[in-house]
Protein backbone atom coordinates (compact mmCIF):
# COMPACT_ATOMS: atom_id res chain seq x y z
CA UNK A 1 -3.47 30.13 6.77
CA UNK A 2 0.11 29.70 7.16
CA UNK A 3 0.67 26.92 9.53
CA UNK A 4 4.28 26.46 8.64
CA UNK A 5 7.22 27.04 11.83
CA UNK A 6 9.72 29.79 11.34
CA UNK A 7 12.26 27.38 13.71
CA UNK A 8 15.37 26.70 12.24
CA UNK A 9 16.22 22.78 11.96
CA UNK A 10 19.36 21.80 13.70
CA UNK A 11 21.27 18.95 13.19
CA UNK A 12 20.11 17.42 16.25
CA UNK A 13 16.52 17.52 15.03
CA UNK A 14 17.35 16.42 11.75
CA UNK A 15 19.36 13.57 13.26
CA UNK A 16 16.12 12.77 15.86
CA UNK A 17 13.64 13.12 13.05
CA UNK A 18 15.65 10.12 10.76
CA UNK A 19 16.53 7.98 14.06
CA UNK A 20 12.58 7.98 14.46
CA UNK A 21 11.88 7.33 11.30
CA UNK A 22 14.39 4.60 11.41
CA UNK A 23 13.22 2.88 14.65
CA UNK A 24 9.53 2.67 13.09
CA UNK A 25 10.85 -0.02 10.15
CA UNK A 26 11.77 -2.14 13.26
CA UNK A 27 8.09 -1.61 14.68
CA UNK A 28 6.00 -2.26 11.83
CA UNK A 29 3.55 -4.94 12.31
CA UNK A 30 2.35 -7.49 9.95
CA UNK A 31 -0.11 -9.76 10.53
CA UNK A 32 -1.73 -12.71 8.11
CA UNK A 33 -5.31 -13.31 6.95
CA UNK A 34 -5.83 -14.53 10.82
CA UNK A 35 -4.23 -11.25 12.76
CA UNK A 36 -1.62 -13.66 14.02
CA UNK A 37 1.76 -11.49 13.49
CA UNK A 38 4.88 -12.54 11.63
CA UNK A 39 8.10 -11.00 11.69
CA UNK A 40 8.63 -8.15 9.34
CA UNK A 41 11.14 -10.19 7.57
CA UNK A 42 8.76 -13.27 7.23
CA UNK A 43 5.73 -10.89 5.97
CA UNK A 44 8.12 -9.55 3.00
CA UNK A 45 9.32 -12.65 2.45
CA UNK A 46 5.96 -14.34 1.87
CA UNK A 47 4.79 -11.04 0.28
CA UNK A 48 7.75 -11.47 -2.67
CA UNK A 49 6.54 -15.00 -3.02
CA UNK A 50 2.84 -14.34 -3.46
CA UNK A 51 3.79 -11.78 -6.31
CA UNK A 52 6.00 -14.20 -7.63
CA UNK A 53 4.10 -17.17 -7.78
CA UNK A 54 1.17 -15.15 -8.67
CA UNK A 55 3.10 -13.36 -11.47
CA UNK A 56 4.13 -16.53 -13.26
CA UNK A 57 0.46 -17.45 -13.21
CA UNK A 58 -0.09 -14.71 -15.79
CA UNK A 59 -1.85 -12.61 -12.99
CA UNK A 60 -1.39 -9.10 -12.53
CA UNK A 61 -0.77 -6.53 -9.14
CA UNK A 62 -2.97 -3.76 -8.78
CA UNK A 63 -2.63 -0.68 -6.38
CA UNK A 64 -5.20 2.14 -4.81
CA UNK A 65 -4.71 4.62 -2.94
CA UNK A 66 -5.79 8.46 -1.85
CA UNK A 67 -3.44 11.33 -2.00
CA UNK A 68 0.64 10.55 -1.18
CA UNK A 69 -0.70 7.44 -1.17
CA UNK A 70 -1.92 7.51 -4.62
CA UNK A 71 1.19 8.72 -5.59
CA UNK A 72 3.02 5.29 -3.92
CA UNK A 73 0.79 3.20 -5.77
CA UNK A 74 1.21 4.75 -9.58
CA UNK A 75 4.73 5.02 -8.88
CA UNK A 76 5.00 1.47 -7.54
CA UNK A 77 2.58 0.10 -10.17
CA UNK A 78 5.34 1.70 -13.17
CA UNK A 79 8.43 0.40 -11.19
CA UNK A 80 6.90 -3.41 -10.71
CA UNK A 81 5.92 -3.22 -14.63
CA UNK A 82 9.15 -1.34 -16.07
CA UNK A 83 11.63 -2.68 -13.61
CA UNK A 84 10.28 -5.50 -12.25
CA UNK A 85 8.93 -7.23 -15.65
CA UNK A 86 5.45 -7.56 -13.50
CA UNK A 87 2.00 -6.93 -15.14
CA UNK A 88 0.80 -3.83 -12.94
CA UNK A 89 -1.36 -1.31 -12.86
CA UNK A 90 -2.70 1.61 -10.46
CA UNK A 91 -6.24 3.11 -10.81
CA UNK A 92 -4.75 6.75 -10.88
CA UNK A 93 -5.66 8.21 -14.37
CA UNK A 94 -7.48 11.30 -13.18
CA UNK A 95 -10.75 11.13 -16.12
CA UNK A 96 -11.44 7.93 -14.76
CA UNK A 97 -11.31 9.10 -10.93
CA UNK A 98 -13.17 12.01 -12.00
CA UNK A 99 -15.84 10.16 -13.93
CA UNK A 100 -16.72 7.66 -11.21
CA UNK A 101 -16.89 9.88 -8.55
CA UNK A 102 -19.14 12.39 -10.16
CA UNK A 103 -21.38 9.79 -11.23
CA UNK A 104 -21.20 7.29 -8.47
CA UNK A 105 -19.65 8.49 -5.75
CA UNK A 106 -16.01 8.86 -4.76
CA UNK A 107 -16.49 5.81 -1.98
CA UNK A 108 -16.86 3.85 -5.39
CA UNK A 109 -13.88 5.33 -7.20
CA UNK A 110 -11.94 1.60 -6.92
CA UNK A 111 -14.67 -0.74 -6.02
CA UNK A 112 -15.85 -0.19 -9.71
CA UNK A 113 -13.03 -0.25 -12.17
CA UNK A 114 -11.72 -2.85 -9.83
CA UNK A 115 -15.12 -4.94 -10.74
CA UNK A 116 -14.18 -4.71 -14.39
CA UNK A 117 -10.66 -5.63 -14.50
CA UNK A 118 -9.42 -7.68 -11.40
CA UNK A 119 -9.20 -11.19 -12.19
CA UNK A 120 -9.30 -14.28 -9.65
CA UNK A 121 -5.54 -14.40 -7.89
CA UNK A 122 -4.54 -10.96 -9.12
CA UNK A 123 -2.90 -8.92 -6.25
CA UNK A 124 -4.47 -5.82 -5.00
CA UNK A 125 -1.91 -3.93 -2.63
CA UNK A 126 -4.07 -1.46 -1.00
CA UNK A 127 -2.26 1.29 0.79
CA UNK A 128 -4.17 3.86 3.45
CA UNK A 129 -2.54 5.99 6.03
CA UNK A 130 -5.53 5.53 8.42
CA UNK A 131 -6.75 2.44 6.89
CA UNK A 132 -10.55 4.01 7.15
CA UNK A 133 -10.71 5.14 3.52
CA UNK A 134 -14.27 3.84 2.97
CA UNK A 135 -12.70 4.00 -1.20
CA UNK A 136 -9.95 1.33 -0.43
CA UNK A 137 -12.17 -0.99 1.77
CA UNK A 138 -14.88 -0.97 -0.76
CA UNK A 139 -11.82 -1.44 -3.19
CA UNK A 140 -10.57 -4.41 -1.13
CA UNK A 141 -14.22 -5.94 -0.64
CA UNK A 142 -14.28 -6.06 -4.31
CA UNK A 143 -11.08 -7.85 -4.80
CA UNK A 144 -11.75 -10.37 -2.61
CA UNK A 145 -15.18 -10.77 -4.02
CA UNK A 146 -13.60 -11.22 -7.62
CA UNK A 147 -11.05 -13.79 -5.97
CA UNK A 148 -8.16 -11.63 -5.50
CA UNK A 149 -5.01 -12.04 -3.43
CA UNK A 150 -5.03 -8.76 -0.62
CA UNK A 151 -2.18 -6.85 0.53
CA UNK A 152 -2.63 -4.18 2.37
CA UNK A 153 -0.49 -1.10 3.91
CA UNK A 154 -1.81 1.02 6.39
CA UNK A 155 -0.99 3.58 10.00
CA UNK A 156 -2.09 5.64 12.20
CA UNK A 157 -3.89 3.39 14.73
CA UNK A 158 -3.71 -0.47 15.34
CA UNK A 159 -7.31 -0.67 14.88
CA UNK A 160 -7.86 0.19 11.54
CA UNK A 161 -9.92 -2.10 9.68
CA UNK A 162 -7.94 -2.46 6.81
CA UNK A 163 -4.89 -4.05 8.46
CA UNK A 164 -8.07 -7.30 9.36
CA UNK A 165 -8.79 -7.55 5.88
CA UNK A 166 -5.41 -8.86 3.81
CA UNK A 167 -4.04 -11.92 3.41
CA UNK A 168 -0.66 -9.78 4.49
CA UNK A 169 -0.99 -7.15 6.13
CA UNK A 170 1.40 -4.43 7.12
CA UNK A 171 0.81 -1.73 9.50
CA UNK A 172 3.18 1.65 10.48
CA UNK A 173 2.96 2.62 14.04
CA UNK A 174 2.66 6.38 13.63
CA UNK A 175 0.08 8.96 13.78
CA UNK A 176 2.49 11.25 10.98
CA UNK A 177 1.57 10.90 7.21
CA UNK A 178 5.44 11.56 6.07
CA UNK A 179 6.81 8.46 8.29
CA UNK A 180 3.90 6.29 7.34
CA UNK A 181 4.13 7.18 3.84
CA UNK A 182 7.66 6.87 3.38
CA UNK A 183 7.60 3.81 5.13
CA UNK A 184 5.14 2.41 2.79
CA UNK A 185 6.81 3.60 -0.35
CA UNK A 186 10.45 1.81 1.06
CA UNK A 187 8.61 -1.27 1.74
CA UNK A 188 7.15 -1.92 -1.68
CA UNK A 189 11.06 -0.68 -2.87
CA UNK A 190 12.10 -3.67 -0.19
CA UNK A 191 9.80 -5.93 -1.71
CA UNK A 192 10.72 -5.15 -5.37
CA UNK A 193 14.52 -4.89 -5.12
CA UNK A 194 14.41 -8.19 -3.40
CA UNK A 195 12.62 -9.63 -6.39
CA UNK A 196 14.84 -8.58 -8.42
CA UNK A 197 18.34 -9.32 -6.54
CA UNK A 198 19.28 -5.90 -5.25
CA UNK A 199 19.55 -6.44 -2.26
């Protein structure tokens, strides 16, 4: 079924739809391990320095995610490694999605490869429109059960319960997956391009 408008965009509604999506980087919440909030500034800033700190360690970053999201975290997983000189790594390789899920379940799809190759301080950026994906908060409980460092991106409604569960945690007020997605995707470019002296 075709769900798709036959309305022509104008420019004002091209202008109103980037404004919007403008106005919702100066929204976005973060909050630390204790829901107290920081400033969005102060939550990339200590985000960078985790990474950093825990990239000299010899520790790696790891991202999940479903869908668009999925797509954020491979993509963001190849630019931190090729670009960002950052072991990373994104549990996106469709036989082993396929293979867990069909055997175990698809809650389980990170939870277990997560269980076999997180090590204690890596950094598991977790990224979930809703922040309900039972997947990525079994995928988070298992990271911080092997020791893990937490980041997590998230939307849709303020009481998701993945935006409780990182040590950083920052949250999109929208109930649209292209603003929360995109937003997600430009902050990990923030955070990156930072690192390296971009911006």
């Amino acid at each position: 079924m075709n769900t798709l408008s036959k309305k022509r965009a104008s420019t004002e509604d091209i202008t109103r739809y980037f404004s919007q999506l403008g106005s919702l980087f100066k929204e976005t919440q973060v909050t630390d391990a204790k829901g107290a909030p920081l400033e969005l500034s102060q939550g990339i800033g200590e985000a960078i320095h985790l990474i950093q700190s825990q990239s000299a360690r010899g520790k790696k970053i790891i991202f999940i995610g479903n869908g668009g999201s999925s797509s954020i975290a491979s993509h963001q997983a190849t630019d931190f490694l090729k670009n960002g000189g950052i072991k990373a790594i994104a549990f996106t390789d469709p036989s082993l999605l396929t293979c867990v899920s069909n055997d175990l379940g698809y809650p389980r799809v990170f939870e277990v490869p997560i269980k076999m190759l997180a090590e204690g301080e890596d950094v598991l950026v977790a990224i979930s429109s809703s922040g309900r994906s039972e997947n990525i908060l079994r995928g988070v409980e298992a990271a911080r059960g092997k020791g893990c460092e937490v980041i997590t991106m998230s939307g849709f409604t303020s009481d998701n319960p993945l935006r409780k569960t990182g040590r950083l945690n920052f949250y999109v007020p929208s109930d649209s997956y292209g603003y929360v997605e995109i937003s997600h995707l430009t902050l990990c470019h923030c955070i990156l391009d930072m690192m390296m002296g971009l911006v």
